[in-house]
N, C-alpha and C. Protein backbone atom coordinates (compact mmCIF):
# COMPACT_ATOMS: atom_id res chain seq x y z
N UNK A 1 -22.12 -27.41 13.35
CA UNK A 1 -21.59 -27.53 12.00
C UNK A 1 -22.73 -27.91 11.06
N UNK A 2 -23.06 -27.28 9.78
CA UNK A 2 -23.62 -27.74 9.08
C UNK A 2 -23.10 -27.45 7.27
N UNK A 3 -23.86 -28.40 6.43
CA UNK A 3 -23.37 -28.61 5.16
C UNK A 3 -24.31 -27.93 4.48
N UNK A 4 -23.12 -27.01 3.43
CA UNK A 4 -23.84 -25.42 2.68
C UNK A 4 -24.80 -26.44 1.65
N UNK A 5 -26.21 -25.74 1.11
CA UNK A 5 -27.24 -26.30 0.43
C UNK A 5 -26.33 -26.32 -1.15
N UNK A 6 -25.34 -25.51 -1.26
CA UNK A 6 -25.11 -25.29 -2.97
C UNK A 6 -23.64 -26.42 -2.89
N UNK A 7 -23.19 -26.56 -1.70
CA UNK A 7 -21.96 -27.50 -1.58
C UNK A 7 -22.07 -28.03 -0.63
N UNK A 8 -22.54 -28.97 -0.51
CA UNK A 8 -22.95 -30.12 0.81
C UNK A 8 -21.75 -30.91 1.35
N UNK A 9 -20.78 -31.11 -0.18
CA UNK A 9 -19.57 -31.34 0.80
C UNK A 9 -18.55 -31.12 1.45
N UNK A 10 -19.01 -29.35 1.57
CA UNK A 10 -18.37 -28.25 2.44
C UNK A 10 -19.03 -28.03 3.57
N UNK A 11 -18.27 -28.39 5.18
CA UNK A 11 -18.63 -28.14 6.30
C UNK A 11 -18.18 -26.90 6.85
N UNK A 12 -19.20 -25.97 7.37
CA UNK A 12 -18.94 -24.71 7.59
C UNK A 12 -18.94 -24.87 9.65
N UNK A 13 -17.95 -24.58 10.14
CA UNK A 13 -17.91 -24.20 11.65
C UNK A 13 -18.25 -23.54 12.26
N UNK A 14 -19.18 -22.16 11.77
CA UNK A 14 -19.80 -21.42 12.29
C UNK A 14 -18.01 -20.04 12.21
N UNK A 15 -17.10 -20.42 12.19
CA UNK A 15 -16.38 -19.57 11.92
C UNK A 15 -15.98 -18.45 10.96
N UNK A 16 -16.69 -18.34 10.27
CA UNK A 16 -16.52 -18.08 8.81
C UNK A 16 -16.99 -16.26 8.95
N UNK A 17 -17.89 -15.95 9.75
CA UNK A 17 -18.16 -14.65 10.13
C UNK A 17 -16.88 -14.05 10.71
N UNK A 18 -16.62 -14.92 11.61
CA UNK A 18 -15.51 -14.21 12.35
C UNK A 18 -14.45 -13.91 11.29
N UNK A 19 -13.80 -14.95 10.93
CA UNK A 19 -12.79 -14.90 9.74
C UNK A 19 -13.26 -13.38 8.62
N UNK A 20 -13.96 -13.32 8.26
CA UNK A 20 -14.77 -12.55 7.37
C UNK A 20 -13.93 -10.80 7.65
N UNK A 21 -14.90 -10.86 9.26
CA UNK A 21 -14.53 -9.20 9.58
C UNK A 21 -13.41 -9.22 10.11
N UNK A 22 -12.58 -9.81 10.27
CA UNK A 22 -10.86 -9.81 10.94
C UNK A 22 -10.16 -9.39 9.60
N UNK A 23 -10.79 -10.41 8.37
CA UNK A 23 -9.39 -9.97 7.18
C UNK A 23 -10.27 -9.10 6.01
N UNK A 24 -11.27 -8.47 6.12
CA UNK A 24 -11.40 -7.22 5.54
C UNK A 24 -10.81 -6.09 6.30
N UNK A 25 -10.46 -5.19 5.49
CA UNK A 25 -9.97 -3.80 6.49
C UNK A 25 -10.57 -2.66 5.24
N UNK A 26 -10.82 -1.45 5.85
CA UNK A 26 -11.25 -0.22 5.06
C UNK A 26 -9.80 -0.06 4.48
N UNK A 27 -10.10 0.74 3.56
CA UNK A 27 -9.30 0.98 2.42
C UNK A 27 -9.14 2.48 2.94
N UNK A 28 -7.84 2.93 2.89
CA UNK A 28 -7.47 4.37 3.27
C UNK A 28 -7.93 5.31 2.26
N UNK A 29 -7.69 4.64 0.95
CA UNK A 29 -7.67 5.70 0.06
C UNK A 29 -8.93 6.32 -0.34
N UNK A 30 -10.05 5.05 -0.24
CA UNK A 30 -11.32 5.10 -0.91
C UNK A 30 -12.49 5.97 0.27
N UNK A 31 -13.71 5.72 -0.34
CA UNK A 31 -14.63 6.10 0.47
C UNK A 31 -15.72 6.11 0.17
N UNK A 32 -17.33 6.15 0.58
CA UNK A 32 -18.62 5.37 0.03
C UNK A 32 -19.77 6.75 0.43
N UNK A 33 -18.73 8.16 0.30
CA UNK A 33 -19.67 9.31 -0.15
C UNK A 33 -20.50 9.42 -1.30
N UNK A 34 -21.58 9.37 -1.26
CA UNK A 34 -22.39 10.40 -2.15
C UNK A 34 -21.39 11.29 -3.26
N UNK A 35 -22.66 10.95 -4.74
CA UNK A 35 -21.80 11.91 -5.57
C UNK A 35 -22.25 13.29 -4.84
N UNK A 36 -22.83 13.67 -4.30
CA UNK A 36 -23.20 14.99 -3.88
C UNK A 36 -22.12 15.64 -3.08
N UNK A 37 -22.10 14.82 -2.22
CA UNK A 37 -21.11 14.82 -1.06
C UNK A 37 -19.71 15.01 -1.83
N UNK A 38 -19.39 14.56 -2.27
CA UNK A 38 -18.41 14.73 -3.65
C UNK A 38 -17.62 15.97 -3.97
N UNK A 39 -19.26 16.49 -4.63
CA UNK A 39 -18.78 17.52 -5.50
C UNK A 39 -18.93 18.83 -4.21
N UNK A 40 -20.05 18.80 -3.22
CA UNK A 40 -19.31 20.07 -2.56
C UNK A 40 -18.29 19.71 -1.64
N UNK A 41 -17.84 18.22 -1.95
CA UNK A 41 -16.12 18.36 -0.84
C UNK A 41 -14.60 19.24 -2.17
N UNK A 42 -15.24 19.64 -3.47
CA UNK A 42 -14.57 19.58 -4.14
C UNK A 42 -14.06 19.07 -5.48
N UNK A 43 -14.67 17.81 -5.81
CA UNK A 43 -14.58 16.88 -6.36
C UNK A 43 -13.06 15.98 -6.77
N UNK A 44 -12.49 16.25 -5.71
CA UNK A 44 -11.08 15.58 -5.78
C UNK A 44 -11.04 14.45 -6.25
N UNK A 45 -10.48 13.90 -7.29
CA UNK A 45 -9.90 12.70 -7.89
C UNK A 45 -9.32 12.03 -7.57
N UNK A 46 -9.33 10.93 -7.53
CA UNK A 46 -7.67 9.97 -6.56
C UNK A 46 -6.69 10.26 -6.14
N UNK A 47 -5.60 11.38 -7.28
CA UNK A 47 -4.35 11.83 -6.79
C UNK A 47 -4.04 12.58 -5.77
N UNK A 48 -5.87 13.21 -5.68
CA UNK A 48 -5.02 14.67 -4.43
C UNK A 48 -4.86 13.69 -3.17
N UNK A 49 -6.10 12.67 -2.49
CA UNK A 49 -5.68 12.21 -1.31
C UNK A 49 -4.39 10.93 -1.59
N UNK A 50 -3.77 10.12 -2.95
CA UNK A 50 -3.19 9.88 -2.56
C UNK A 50 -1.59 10.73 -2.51
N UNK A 51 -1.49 12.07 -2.74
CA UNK A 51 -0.70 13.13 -2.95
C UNK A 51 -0.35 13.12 -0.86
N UNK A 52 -1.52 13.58 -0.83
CA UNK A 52 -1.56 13.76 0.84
C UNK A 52 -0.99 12.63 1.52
N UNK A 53 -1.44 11.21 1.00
CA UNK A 53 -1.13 10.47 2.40
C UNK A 53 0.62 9.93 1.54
N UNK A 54 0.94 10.15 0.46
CA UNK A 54 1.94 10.26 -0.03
C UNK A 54 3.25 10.78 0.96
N UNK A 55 2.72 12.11 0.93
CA UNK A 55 3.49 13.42 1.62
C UNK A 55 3.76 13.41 3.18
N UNK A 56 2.49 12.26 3.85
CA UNK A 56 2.59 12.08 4.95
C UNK A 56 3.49 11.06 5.66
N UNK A 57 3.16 9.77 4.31
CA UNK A 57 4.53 8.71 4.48
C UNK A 57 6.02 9.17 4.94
N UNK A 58 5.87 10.04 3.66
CA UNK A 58 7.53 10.68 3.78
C UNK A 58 8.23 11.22 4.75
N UNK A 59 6.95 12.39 5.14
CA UNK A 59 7.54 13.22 6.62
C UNK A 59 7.66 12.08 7.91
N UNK A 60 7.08 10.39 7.62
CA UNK A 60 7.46 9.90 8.86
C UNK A 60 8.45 9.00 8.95
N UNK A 61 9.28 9.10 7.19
CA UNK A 61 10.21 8.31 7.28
C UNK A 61 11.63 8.50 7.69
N UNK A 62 12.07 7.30 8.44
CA UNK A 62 13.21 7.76 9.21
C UNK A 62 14.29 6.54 8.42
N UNK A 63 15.75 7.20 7.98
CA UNK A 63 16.58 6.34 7.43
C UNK A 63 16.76 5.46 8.16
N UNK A 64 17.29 4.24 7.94
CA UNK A 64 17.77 3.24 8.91
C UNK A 64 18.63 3.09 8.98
N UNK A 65 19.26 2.57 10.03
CA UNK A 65 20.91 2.92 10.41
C UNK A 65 21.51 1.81 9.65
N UNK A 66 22.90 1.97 9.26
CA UNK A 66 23.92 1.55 8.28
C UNK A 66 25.25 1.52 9.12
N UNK A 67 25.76 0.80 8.73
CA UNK A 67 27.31 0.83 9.59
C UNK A 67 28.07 1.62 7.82
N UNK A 68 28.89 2.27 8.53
CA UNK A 68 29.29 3.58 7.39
C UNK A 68 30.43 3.15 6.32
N UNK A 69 30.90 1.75 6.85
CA UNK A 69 31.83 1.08 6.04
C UNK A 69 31.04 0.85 4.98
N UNK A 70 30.05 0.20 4.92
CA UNK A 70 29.26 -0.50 4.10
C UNK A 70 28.70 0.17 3.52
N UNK A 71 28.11 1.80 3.83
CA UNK A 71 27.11 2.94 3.06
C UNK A 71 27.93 3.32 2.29
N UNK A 72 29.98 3.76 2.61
CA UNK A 72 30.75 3.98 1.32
C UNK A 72 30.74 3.09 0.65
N UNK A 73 31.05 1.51 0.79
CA UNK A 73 31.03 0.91 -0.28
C UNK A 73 30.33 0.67 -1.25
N UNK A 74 29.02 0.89 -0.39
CA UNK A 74 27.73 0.97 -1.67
C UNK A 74 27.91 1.87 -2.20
N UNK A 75 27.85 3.32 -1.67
CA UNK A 75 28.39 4.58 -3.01
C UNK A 75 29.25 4.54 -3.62
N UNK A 76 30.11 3.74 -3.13
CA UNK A 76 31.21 3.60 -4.93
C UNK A 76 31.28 2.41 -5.48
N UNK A 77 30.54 1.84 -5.20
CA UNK A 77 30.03 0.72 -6.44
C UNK A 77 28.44 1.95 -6.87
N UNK A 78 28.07 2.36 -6.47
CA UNK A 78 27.13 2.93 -7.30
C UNK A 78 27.39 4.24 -8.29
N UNK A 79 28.57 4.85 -8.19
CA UNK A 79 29.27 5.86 -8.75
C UNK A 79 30.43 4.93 -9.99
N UNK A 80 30.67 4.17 -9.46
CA UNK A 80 31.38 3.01 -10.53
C UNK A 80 30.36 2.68 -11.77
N UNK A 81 29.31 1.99 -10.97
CA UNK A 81 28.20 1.72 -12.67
C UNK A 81 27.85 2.86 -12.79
N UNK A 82 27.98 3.86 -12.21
CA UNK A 82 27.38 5.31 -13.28
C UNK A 82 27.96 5.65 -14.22
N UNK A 83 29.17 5.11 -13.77
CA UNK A 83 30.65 5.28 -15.18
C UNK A 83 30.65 4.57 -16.15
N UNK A 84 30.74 3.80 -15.71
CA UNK A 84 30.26 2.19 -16.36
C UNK A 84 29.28 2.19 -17.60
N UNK A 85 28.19 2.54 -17.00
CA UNK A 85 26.96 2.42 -17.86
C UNK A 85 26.18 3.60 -18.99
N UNK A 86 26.10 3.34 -20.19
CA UNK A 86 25.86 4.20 -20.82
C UNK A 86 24.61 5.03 -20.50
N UNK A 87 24.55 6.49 -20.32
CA UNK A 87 23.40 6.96 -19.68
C UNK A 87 21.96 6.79 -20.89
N UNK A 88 20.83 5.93 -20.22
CA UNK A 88 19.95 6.26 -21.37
C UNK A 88 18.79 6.76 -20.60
N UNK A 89 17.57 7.35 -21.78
CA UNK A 89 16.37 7.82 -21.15
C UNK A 89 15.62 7.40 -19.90
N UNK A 90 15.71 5.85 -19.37
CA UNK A 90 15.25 5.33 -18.24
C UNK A 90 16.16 5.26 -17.35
């Protein structure tokens, strides 16, 4: 154990590396290409890969099961405030 030179009355355990690379993680979306690399991949902008991993979520989503008493009752309380409520732009 020793005490940091800029905060001496912070004791460091030698743990602090470890901690470090456990709770960083790469970022799916991003990436640390070259503008070169870039422009002959295309020059895709943010939306197309998050379009893709968008599209990919979806195809792996699976509904979750409901007991069917309870899925009608939610649809007609949700068909009730549709009545209910005056339709506006949002």
């Amino acid at each position: 154990m020793f005490a940091h030179p800029a905060a001496p009355w912070r004791v460091f355990d030698g743990q602090q590396d470890r901690r470090c690379t456990t709770a960083l993680y790469e970022l799916a979306l991003s990436d640390a290409e070259t503008e070169e690399s870039w422009e002959k991949g295309g020059s895709r902008d943010i939306p197309a890969p998050v379009f893709v991993c968008w599209n990919a979520v979806l195809a792996q989503y699976e509904k979750p099961p409901m007991v069917l008493a309870i899925e009608g009752q939610l649809r007609d309380n949700i068909a009730r405030r549709k009545r209910e409520t005056a339709e506006a732009w949002y």
